[in-house]
N, C-alpha and C. Protein backbone atom coordinates (compact mmCIF):
# COMPACT_ATOMS: atom_id res chain seq x y z
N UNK A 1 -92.12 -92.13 -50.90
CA UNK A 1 -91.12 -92.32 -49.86
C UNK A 1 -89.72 -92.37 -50.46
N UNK A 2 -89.46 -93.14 -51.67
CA UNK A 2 -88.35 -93.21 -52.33
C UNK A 2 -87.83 -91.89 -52.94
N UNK A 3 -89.09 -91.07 -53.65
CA UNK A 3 -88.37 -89.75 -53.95
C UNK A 3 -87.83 -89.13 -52.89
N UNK A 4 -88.39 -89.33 -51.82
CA UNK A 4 -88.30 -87.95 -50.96
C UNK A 4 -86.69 -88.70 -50.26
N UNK A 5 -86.41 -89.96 -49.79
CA UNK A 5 -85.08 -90.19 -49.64
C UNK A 5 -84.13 -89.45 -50.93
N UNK A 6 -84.39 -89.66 -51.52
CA UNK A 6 -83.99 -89.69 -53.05
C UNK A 6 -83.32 -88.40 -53.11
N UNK A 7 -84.38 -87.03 -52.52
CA UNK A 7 -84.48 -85.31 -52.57
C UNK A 7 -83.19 -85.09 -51.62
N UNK A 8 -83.06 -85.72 -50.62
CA UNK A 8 -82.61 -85.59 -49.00
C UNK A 8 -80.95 -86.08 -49.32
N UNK A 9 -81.09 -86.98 -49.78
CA UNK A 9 -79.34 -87.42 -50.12
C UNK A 9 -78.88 -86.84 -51.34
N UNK A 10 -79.88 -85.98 -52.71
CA UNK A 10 -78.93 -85.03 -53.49
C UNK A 10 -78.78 -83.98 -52.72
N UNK A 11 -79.70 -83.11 -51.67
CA UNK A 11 -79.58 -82.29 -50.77
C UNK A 11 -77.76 -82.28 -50.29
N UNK A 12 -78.04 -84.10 -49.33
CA UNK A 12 -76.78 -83.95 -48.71
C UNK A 12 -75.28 -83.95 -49.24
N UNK A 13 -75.37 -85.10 -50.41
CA UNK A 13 -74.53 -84.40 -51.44
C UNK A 13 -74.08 -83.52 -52.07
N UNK A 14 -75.27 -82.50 -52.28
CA UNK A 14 -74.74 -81.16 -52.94
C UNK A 14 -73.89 -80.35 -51.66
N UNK A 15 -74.50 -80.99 -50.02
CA UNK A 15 -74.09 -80.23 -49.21
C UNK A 15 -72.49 -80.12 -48.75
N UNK A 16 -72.22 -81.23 -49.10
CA UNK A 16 -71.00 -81.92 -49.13
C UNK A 16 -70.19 -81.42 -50.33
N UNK A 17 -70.43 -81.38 -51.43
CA UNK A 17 -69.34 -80.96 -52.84
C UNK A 17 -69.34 -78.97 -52.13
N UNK A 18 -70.09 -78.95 -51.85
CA UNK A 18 -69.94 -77.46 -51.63
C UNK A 18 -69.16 -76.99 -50.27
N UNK A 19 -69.11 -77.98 -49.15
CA UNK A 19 -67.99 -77.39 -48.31
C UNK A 19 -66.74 -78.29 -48.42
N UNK A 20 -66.45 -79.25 -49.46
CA UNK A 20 -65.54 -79.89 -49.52
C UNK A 20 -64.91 -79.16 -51.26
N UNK A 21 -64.42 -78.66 -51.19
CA UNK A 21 -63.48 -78.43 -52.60
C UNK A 21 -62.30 -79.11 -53.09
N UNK A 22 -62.65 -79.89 -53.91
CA UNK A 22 -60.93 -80.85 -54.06
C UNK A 22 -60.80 -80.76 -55.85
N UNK A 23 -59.87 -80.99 -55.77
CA UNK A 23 -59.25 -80.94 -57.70
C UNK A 23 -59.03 -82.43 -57.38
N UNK A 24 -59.81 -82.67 -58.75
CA UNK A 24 -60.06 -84.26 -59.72
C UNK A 24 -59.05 -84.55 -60.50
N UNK A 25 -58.34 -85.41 -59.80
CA UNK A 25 -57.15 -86.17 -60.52
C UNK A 25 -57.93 -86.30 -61.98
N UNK A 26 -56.60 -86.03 -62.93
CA UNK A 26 -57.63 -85.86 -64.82
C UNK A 26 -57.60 -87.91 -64.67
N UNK A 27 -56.99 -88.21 -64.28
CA UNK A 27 -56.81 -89.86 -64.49
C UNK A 27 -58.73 -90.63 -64.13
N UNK A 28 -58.53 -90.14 -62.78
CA UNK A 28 -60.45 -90.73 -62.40
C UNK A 28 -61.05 -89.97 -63.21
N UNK A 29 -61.05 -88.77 -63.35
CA UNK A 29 -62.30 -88.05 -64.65
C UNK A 29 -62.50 -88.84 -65.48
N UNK A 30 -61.47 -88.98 -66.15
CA UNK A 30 -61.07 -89.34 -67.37
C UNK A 30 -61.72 -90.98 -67.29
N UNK A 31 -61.68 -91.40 -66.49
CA UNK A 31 -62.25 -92.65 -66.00
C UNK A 31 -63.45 -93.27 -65.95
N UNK A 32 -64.20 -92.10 -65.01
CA UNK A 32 -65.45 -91.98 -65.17
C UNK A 32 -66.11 -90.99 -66.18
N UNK A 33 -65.34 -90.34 -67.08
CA UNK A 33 -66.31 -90.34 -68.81
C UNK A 33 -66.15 -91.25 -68.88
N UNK A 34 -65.28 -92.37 -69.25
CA UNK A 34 -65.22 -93.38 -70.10
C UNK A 34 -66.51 -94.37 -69.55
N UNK A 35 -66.38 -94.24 -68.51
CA UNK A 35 -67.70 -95.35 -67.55
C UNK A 35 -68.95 -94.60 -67.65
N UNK A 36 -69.18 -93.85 -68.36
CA UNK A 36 -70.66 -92.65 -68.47
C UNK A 36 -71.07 -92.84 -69.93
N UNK A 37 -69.63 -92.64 -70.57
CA UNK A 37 -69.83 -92.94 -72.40
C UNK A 37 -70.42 -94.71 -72.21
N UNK A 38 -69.75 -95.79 -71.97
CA UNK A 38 -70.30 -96.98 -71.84
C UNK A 38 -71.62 -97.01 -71.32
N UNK A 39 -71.90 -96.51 -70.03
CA UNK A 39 -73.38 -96.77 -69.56
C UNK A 39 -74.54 -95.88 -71.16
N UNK A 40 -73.84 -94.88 -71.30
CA UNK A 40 -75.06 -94.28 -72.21
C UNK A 40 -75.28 -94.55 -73.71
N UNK A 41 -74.22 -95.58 -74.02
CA UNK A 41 -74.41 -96.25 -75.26
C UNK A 41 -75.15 -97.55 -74.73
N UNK A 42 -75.06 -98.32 -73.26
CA UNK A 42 -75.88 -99.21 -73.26
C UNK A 42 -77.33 -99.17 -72.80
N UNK A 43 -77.25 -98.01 -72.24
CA UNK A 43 -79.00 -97.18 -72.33
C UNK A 43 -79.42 -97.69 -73.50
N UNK A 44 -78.90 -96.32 -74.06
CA UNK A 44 -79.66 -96.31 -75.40
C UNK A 44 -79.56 -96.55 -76.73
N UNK A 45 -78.92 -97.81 -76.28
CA UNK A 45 -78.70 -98.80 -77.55
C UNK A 45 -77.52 -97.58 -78.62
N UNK A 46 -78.01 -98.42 -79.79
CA UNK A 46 -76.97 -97.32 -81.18
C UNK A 46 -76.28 -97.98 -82.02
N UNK A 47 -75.58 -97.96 -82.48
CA UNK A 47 -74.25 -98.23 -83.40
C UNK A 47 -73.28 -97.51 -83.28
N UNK A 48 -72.90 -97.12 -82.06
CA UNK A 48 -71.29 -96.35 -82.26
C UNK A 48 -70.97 -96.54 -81.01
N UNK A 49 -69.82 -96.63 -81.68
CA UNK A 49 -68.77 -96.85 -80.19
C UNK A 49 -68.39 -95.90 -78.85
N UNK A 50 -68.62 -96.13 -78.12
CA UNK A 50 -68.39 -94.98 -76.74
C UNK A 50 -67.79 -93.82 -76.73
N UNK A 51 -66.65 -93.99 -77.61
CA UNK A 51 -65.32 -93.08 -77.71
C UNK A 51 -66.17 -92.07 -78.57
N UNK A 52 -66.83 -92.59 -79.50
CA UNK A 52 -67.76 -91.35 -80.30
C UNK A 52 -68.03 -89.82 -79.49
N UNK A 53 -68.88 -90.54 -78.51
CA UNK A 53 -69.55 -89.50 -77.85
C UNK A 53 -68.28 -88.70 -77.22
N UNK A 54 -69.23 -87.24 -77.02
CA UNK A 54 -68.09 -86.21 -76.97
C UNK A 54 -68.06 -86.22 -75.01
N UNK A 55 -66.37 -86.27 -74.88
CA UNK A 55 -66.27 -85.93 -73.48
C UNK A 55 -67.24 -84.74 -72.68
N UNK A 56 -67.14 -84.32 -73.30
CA UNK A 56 -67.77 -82.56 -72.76
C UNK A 56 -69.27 -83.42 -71.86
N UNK A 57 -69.98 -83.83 -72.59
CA UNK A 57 -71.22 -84.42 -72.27
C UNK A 57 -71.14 -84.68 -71.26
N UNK A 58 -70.24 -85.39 -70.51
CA UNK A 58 -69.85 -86.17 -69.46
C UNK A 58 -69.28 -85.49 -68.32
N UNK A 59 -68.64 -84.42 -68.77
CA UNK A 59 -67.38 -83.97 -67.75
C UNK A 59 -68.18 -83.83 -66.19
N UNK A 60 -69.14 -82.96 -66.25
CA UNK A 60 -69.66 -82.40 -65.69
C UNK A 60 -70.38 -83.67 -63.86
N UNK A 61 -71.06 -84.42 -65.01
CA UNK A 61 -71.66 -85.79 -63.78
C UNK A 61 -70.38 -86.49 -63.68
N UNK A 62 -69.23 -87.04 -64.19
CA UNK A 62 -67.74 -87.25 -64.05
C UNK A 62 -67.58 -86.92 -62.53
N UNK A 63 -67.22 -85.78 -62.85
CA UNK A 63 -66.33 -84.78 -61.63
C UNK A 63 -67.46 -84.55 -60.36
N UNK A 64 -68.42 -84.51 -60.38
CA UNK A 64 -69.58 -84.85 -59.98
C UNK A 64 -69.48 -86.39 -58.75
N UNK A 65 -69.64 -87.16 -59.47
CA UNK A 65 -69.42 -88.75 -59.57
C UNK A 65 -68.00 -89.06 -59.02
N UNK A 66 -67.23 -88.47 -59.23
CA UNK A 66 -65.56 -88.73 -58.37
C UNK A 66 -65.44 -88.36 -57.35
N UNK A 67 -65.53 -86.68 -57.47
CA UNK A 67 -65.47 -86.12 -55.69
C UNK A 67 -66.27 -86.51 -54.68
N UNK A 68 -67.54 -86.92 -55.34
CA UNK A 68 -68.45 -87.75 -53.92
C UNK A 68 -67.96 -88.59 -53.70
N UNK A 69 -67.31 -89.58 -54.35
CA UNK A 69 -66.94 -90.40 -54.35
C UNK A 69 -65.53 -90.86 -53.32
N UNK A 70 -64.80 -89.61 -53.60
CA UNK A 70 -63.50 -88.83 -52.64
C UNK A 70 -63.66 -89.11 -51.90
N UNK A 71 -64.75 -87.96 -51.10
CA UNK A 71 -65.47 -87.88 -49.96
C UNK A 71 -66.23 -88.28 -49.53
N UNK A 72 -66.97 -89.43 -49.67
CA UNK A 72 -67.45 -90.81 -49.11
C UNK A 72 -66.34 -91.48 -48.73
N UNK A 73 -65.46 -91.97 -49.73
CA UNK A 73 -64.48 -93.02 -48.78
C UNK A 73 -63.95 -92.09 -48.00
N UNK A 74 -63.41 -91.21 -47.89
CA UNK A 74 -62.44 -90.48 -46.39
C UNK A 74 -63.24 -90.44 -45.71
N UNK A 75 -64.74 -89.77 -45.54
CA UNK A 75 -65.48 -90.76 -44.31
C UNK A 75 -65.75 -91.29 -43.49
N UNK A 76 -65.72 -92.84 -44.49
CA UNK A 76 -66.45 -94.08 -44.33
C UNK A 76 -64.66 -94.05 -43.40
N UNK A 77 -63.73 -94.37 -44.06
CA UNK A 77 -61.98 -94.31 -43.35
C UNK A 77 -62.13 -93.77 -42.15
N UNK A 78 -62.35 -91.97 -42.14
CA UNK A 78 -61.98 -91.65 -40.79
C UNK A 78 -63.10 -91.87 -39.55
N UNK A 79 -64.05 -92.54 -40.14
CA UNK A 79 -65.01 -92.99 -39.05
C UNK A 79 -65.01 -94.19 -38.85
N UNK A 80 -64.13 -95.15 -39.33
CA UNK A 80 -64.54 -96.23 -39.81
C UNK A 80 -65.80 -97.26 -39.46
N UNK A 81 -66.57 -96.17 -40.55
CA UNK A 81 -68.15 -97.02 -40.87
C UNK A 81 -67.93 -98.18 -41.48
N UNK A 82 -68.90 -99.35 -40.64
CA UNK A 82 -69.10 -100.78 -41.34
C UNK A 82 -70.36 -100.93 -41.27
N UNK A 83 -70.96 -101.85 -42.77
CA UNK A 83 -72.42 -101.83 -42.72
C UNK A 83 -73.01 -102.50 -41.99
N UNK A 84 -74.22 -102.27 -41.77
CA UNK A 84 -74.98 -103.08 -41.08
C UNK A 84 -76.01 -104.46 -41.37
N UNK A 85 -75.27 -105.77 -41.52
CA UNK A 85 -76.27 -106.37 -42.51
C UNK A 85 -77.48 -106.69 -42.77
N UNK A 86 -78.11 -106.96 -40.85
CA UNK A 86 -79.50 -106.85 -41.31
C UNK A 86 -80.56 -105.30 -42.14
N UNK A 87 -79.77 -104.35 -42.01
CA UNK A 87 -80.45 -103.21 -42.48
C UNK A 87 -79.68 -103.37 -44.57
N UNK A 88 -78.88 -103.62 -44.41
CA UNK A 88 -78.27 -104.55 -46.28
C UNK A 88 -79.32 -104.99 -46.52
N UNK A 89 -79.70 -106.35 -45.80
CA UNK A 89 -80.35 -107.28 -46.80
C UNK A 89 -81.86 -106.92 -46.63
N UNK A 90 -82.51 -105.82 -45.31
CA UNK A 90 -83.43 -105.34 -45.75
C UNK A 90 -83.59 -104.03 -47.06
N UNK A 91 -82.90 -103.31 -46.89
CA UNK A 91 -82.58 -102.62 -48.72
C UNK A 91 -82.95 -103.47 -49.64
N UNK A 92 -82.25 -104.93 -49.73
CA UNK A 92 -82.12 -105.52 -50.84
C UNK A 92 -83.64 -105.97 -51.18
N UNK A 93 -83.81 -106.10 -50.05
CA UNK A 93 -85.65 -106.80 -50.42
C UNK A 93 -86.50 -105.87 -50.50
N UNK A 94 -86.04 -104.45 -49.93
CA UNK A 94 -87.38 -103.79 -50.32
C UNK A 94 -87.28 -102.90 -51.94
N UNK A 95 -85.24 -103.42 -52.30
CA UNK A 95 -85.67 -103.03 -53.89
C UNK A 95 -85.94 -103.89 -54.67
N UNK A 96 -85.84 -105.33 -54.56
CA UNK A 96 -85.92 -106.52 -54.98
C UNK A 96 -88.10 -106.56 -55.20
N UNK A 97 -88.34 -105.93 -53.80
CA UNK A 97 -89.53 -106.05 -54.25
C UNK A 97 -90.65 -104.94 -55.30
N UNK A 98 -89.91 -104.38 -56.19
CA UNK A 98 -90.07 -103.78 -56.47
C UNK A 98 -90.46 -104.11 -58.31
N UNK A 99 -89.93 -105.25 -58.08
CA UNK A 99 -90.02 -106.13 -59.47
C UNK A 99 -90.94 -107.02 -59.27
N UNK A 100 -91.27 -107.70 -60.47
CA UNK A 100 -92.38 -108.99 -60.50
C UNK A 100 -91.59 -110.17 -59.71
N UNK A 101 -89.84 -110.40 -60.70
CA UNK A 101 -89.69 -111.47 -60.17
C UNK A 101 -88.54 -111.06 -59.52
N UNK A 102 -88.65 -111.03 -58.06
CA UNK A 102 -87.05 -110.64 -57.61
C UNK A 102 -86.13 -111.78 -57.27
């Protein structure tokens, strides 16, 4: 059930980067490598510092990772979507239950 949500929202995402075209301020790119280099040195452990790893690696899920990002908040703005909490805190429990100890 989780993959198949999972299939359906990269679907709608990809559907979205493809009729939305926008140029990535270099400032957020640049932002989110730096937040991609951190997550993947704390993956997978190491001895070197973030800055090591080569931008290039990154650029790609970056720019990726920003423009959805774009275009989620304008959106969420021009619709102005607010969440719904009992459907929140059911999410939370059905990923919570997903562990031994949630």
């Amino acid at each position: 059930r989780q993959a198949i949500k999972s299939k359906v929202k990269n679907q709608v995402m990809d559907g979205l980067l493809a009729t939305n075209p926008i140029e990535v301020p270099k400032a957020l790119l640049s932002n989110e490598v730096d937040r991609l280099r951190v997550q993947a040195v704390q993956q997978f452990g190491g001895n070197i510092k973030p800055d090591q790893l080569p931008a290039e690696l990154f650029e790609e899920q970056a720019k990726r990772r920003v423009v959805l990002g774009l275009i989620v908040a304008e959106v969420v703005k021009q619709f102005d979507l607010k969440p719904d909490e009992a459907r929140v805190r059911e999410m939370i429990q059905e990923m919570a239950s997903a562990y031994q100890e949630p």
